[in-house]
Protein backbone atom coordinates (compact mmCIF):
# COMPACT_ATOMS: atom_id res chain seq x y z
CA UNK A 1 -20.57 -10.80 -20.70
CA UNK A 2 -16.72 -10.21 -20.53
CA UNK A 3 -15.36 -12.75 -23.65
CA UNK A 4 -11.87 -12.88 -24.54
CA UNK A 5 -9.97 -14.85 -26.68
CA UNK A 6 -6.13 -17.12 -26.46
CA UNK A 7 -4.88 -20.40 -26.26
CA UNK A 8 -5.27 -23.23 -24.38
CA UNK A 9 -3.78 -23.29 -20.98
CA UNK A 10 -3.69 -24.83 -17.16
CA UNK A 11 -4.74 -22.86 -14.11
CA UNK A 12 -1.99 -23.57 -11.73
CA UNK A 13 -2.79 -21.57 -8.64
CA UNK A 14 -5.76 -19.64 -8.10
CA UNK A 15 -5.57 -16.96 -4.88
CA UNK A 16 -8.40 -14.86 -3.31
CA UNK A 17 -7.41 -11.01 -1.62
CA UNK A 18 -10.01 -9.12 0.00
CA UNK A 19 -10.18 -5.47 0.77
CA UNK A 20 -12.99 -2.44 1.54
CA UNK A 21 -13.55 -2.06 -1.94
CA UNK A 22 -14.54 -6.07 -3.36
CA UNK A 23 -12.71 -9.18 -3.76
CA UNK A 24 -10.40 -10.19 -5.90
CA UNK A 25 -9.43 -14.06 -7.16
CA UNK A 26 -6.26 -14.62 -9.28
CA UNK A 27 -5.70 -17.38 -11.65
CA UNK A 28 -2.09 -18.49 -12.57
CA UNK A 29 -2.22 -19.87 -15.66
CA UNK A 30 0.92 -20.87 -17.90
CA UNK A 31 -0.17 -18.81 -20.84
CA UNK A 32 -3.25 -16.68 -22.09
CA UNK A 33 -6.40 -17.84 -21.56
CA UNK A 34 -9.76 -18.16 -23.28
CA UNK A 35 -12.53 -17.23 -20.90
CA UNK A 36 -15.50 -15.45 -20.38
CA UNK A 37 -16.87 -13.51 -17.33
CA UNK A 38 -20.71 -13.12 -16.30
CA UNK A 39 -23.87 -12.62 -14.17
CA UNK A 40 -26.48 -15.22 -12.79
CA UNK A 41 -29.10 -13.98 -10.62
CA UNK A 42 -31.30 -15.94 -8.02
CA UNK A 43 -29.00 -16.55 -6.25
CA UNK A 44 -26.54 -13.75 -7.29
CA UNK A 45 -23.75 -15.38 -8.26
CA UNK A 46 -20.09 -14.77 -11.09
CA UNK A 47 -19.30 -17.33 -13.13
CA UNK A 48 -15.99 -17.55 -14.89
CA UNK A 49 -15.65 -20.09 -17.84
CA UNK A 50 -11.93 -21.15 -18.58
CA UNK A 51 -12.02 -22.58 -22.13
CA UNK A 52 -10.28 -25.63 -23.31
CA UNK A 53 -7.82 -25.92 -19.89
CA UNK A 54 -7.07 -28.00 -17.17
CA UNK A 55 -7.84 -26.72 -13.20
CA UNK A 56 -5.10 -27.69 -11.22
CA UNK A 57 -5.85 -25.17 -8.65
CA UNK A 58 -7.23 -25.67 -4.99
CA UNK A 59 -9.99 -23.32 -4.59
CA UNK A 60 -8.99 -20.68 -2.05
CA UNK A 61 -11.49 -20.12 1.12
CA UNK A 62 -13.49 -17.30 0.73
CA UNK A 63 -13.76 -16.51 4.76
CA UNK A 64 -11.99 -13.15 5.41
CA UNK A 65 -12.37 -9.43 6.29
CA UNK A 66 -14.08 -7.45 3.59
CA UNK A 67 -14.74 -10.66 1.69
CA UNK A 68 -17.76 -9.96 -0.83
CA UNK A 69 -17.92 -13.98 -1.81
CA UNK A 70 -19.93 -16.54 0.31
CA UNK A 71 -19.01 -19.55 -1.50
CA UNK A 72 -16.73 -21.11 -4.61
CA UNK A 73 -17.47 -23.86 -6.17
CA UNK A 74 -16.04 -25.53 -9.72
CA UNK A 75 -16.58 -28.27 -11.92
CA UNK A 76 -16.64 -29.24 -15.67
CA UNK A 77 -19.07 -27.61 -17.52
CA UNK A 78 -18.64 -29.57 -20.67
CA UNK A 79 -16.01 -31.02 -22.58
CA UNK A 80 -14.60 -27.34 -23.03
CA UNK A 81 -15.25 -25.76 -20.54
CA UNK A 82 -14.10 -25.49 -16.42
CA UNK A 83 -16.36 -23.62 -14.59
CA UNK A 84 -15.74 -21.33 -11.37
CA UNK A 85 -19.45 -20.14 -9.77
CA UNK A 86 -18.65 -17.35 -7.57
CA UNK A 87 -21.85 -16.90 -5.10
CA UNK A 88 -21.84 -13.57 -3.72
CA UNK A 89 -23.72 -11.84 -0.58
CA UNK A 90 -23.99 -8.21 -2.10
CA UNK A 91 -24.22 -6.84 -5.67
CA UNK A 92 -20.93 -6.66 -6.68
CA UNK A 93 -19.36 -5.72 -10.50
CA UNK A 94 -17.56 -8.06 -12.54
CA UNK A 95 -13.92 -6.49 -14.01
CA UNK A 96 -11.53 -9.31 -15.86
CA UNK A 97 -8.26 -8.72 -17.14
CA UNK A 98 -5.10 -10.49 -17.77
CA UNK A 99 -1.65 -9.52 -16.61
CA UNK A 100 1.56 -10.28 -18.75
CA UNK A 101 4.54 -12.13 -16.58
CA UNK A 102 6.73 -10.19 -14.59
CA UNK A 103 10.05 -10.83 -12.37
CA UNK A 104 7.65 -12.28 -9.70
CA UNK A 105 4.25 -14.49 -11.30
CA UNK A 106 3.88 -15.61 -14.76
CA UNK A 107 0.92 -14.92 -16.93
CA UNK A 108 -2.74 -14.27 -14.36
CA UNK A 109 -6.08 -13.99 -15.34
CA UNK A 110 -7.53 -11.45 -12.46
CA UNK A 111 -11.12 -11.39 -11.69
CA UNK A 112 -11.97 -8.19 -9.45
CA UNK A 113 -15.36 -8.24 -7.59
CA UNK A 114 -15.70 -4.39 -6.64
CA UNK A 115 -18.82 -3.47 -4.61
CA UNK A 116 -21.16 -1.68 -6.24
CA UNK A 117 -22.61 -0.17 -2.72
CA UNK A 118 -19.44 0.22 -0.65
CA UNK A 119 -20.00 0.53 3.05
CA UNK A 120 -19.10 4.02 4.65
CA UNK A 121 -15.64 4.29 5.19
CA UNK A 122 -15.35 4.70 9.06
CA UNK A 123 -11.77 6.65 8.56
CA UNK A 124 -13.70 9.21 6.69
CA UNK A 125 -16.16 9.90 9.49
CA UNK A 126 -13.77 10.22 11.62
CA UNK A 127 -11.21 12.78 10.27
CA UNK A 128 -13.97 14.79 9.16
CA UNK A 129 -14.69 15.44 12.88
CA UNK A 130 -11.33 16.08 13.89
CA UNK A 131 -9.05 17.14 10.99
CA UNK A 132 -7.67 20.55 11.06
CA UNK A 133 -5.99 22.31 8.72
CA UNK A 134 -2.80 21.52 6.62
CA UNK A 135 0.24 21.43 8.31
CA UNK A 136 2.01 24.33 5.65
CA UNK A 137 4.71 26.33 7.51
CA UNK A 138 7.81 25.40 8.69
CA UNK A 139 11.31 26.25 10.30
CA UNK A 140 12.25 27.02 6.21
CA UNK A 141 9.66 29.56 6.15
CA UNK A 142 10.06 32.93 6.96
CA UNK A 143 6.07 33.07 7.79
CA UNK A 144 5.26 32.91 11.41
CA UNK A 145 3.96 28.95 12.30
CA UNK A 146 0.33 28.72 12.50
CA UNK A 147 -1.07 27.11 15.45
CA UNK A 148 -3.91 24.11 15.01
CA UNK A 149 -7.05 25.27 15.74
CA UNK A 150 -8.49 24.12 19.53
CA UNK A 151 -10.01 20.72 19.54
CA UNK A 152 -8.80 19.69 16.20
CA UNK A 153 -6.48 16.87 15.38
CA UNK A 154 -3.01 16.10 13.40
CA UNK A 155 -4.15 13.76 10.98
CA UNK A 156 -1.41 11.09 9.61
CA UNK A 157 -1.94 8.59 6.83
CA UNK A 158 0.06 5.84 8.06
CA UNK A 159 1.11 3.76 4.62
CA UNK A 160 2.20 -0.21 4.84
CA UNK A 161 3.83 -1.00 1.39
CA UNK A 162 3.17 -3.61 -0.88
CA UNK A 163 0.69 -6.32 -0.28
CA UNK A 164 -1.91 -9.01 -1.60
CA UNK A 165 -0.43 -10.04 -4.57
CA UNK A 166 2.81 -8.14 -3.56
CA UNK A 167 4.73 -9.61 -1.15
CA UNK A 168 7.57 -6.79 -0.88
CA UNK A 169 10.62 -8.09 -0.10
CA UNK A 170 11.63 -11.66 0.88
CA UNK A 171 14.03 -12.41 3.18
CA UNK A 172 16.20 -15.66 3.29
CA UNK A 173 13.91 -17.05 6.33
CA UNK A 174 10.59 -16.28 3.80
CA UNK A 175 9.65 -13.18 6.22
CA UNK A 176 7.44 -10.97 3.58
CA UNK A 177 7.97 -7.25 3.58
CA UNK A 178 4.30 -6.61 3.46
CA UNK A 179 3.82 -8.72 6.62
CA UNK A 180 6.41 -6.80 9.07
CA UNK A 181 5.41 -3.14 7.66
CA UNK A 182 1.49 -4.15 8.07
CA UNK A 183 2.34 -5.06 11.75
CA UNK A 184 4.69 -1.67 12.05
CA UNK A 185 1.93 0.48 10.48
CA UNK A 186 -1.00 -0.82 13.29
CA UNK A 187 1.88 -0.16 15.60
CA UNK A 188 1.99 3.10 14.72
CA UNK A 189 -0.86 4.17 14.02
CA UNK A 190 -2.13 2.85 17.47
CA UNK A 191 0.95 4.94 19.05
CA UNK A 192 -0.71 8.10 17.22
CA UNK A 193 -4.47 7.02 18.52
CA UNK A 194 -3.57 7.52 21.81
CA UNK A 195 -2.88 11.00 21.38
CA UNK A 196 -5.55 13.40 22.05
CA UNK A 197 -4.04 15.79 19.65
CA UNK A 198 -3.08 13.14 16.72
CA UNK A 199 -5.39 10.78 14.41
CA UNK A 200 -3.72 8.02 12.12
CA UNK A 201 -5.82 6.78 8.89
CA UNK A 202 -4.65 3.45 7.58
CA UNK A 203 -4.02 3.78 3.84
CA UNK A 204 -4.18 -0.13 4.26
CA UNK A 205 -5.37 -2.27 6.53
CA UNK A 206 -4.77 -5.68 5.59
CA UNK A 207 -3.58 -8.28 3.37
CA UNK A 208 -4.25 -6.40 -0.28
CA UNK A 209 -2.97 -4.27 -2.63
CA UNK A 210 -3.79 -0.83 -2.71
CA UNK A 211 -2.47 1.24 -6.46
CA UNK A 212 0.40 3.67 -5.85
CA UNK A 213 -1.86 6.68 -7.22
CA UNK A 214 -4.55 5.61 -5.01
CA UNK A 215 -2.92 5.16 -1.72
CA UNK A 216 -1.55 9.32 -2.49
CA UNK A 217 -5.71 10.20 -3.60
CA UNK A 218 -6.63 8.22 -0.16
CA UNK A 219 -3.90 10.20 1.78
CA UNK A 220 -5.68 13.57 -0.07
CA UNK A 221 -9.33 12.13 0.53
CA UNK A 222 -8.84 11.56 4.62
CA UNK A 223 -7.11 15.14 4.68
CA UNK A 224 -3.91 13.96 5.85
CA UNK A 225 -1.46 16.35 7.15
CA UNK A 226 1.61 14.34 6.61
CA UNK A 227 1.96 11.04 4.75
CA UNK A 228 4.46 8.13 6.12
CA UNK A 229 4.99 4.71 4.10
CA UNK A 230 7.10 2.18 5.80
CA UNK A 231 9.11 -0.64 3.77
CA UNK A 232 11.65 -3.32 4.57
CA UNK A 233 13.70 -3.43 1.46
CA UNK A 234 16.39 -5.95 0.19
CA UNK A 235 19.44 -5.76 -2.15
CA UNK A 236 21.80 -8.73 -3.20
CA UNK A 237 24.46 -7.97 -0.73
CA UNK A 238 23.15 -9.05 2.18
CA UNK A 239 25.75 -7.10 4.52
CA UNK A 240 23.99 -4.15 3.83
CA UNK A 241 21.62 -2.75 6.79
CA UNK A 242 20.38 0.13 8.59
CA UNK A 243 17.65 2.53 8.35
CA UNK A 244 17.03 5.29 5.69
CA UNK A 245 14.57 7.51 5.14
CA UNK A 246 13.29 9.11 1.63
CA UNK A 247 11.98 11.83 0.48
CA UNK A 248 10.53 13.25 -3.45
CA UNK A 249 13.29 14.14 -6.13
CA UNK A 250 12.08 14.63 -8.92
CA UNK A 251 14.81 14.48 -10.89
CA UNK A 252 18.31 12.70 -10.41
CA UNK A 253 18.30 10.31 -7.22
CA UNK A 254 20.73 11.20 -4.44
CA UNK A 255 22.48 7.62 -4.48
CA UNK A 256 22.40 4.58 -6.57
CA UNK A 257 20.35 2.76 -3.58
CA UNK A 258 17.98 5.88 -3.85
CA UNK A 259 17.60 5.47 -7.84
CA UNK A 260 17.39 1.31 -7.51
CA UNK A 261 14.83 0.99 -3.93
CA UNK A 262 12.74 3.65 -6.22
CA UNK A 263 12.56 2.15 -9.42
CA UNK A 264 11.90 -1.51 -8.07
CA UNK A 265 9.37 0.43 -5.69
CA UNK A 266 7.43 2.05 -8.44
CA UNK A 267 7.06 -1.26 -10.28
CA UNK A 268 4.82 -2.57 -7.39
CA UNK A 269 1.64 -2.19 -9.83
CA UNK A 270 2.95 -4.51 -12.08
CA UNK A 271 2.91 -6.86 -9.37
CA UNK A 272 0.18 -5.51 -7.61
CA UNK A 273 -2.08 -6.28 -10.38
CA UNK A 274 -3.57 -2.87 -11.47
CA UNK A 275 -5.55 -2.25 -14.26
CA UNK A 276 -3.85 1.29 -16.12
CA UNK A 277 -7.10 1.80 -17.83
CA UNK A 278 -8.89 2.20 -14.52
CA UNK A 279 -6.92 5.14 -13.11
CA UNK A 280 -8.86 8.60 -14.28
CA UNK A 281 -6.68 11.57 -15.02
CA UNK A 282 -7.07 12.74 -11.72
CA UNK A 283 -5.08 9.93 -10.67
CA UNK A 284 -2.42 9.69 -13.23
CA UNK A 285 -1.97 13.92 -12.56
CA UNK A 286 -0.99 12.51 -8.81
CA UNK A 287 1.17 9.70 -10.14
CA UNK A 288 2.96 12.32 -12.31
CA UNK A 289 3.16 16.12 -11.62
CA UNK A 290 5.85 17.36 -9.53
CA UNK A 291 4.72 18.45 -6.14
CA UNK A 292 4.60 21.84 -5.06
CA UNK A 293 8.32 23.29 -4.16
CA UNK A 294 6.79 24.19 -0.67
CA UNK A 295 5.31 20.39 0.09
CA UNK A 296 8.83 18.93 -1.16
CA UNK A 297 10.87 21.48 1.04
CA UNK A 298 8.77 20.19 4.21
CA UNK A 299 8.88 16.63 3.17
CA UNK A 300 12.79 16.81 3.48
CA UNK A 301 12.46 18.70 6.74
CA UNK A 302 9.83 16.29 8.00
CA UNK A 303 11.81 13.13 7.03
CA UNK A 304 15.47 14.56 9.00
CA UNK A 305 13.11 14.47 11.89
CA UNK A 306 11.91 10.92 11.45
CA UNK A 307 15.69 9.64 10.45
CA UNK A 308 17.18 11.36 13.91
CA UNK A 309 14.95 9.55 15.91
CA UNK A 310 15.65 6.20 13.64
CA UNK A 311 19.14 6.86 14.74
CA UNK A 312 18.04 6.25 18.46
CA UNK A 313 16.65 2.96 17.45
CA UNK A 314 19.70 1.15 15.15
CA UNK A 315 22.32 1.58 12.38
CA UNK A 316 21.35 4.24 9.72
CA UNK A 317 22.14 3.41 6.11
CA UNK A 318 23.35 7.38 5.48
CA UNK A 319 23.23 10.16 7.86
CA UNK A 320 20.85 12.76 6.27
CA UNK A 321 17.87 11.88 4.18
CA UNK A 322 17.49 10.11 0.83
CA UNK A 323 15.88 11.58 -2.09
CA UNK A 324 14.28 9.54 -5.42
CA UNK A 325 11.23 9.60 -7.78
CA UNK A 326 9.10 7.74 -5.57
CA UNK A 327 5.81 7.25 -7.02
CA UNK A 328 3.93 6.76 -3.76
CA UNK A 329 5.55 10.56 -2.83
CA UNK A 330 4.03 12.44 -4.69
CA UNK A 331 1.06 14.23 -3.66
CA UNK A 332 1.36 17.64 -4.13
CA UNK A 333 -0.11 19.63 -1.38
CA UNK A 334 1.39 16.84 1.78
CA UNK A 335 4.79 16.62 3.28
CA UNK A 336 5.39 12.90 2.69
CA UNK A 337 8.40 10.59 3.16
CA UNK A 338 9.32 6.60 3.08
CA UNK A 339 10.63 5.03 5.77
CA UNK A 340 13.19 1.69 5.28
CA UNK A 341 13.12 0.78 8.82
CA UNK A 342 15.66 -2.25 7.64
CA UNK A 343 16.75 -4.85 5.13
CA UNK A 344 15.18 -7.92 5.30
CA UNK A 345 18.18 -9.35 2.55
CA UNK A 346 20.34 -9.15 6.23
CA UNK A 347 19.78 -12.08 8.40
CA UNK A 348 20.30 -10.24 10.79
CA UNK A 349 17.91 -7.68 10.19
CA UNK A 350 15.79 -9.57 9.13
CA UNK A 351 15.04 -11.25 12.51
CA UNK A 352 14.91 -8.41 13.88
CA UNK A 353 12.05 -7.47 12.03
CA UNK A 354 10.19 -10.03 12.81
CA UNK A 355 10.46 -9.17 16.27
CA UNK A 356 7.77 -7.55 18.01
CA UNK A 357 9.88 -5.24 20.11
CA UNK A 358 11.98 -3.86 17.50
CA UNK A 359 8.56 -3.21 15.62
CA UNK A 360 7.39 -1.40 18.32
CA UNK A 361 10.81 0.22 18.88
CA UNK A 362 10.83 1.49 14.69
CA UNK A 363 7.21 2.51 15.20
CA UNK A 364 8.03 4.68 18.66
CA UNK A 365 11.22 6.08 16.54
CA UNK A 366 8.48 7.61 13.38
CA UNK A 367 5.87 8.45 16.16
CA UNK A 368 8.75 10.54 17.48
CA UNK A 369 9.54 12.09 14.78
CA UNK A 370 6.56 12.92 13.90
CA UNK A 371 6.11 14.82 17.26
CA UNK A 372 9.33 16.68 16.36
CA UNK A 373 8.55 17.84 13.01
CA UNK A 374 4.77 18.97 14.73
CA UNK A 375 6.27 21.29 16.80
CA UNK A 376 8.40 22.59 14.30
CA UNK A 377 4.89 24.17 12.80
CA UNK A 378 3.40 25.55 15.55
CA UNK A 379 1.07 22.20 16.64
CA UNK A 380 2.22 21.94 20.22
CA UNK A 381 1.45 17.84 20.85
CA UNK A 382 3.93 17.35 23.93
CA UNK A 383 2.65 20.28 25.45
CA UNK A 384 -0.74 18.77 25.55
CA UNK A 385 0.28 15.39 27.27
């Protein structure tokens, strides 16, 4: 039994994300809770007990992709307690925690559901058929290119920012950053299925949050070659547009957009809802240690690739690449970059990002580069088309 203790308080919202790993319901609640957290068997099911509060919520439907929860019902319990019975259709692991306020929710009571028996990852099978070897050599390098072995495939781990309890960005029209870059990132990733030479891995793959440490240990785990994450950022002047793309600095940003799109980036956690206690040091050496001089010298190559074919596409923001602390960059042994592909604070922009050619157009623009930067190492895609 999970007990904690607080004060009194009303549930406002409650919100259920689902992703390969569990489930995950959110409370709102206007100030710390009392409740407790355990198991019922026959059936399986969670029960949460919210102590001396009022429910105000409507109960979210538990009906989606990788949702571990069959059913929700609630009720009073007795005159102290509102209970929320969670039935569940595989053994699952109770984790509860609550988050302080931040510039987005106010206080949440988070109730993770994390399969105990996760199902194979289907990504995993895949790339271990076809990955080859680390892309490592470059046009920078005075070491002749090494060609891909025969048969074996580019892998890319395609990164969406933000989502679940992270919307991104908003624009003025309520279009969500993690909507447009989701529907960019299937875009691209299907544009790098088709080749016979390439395979994309989704770092995510719908509507939740994936930890900035974690989407860098997936990148690592699917033996990605390169790493791309695509955003749609905003500022408060909304005149400013055009593409940029970023690579690692570790130490002093090469603008003041650089230093701000970085530091509001690497509070998405905060937002996100993860749990610091639950990253091991693996994880936290990922989120932390400088990358490899090599890996940060072909990021930077990698990403003036991307940005000249962004060119092709729209305005750019600056004409060479960006460089900030970007949590989400820094995985020491892959070339990795961030792609702004626009601001949604522009109207203008912002419509055009919700427009399914000009998704297709940004995605075709990173594909491209992509292709460019390949070649530049010795894997020879266009030659096998």
């Amino acid at each position: 039994m999970i007990t904690h203790t607080g004060f009194a308080a009303d549930v406002q919202a409650m919100r259920s994300w689902h992703s390969p790993e569990g489930s995950r319901l959110v409370f709102d609640v206007d100030k710390p809770i009392v409740y407790n957290v355990f198991t019922l068997s026959n059936p399986a099911r969670i029960v949460v007990d919210l102590k001396h509060s009022r429910f105000l919520a409507k109960v979210p439907s538990p009906k989606a992709e990788f949702s571990v929860i069959r059913h929700i019902r609630t009720g009073q319990n007795d005159k102290n307690t509102y209970r929320v019975v969670i039935e569940i259709n595989e053994s699952v692991k109770a984790n509860a925690f609550q988050l302080a306020p931040n510039a987005q929710y106010g206080q949440r009571l988070v109730v993770d559901l994390n399969r105990v028996n996760p199902k194979p990852d289907p990504q995993l099978a895949l790339v271990g058929k076809n990955a080859g070897s680390q892309v490592k050599n470059s046009t920078n390098s005075n070491a002749k290119p090494a060609q891909q072995p025969k048969n074996k495939k580019l892998i890319v781990a395609v990164d969406a920012g933000h989502g679940g309890e992270d919307p991104g960005a908003l624009g003025k029209r309520g279009t969500r950053e993690k909507d447009v870059v989701l529907s960019i990132a299937k875009k691209l990733a299907a544009k790098i299925n088709k080749h016979p030479r390439m395979q994309a891995v989704m770092i995510r793959k719908g509507d939740y949050y994936v930890g900035l440490g974690k989407r860098t240990r997936l990148a690592r785990q699917y033996g990605a070659d390169l790493f791309v994450s695509i955003h749609a950022d905003a500022v408060k002047r909304r005149t400013v547009k055009g593409s940029s793309v970023y690579a690692l600095s570790d130490r002093r940003a090469s603008s003041e957009m650089a230093k701000y799109l970085a530091k509001k980036e690497n509070a998405a956690d905060t937002l996100g809802g993860v749990y610091f206690a639950d990253k091991d040091d693996d994880v936290k050496s990922v989120l932390y240690d400088l990358m490899m001089d090599n890996t940060k010298s072909e990021s930077i190559i990698f990403a003036r690739d991307v940005l000249h074919e962004m060119s092709k596409v729209g305005p750019i923001l600056r004409n060479d690449v960006e460089r900030a602390s970007f949590a989400v960059l820094k995985s020491p042994d892959i070339p990795s970059i961030l792609v702004e592909t626009a601001f949604i604070s522009n109207p203008q922009e912002e419509k055009k990002l919700k427009n399914q050619k000009f998704q297709n157009q940004i995605a075709g623009a990173i594909f491209n580069g992509i292709n460019r930067y390949a070649e530049k190492n010795g894997f020879r895609v266009l030659a096998e088309n």
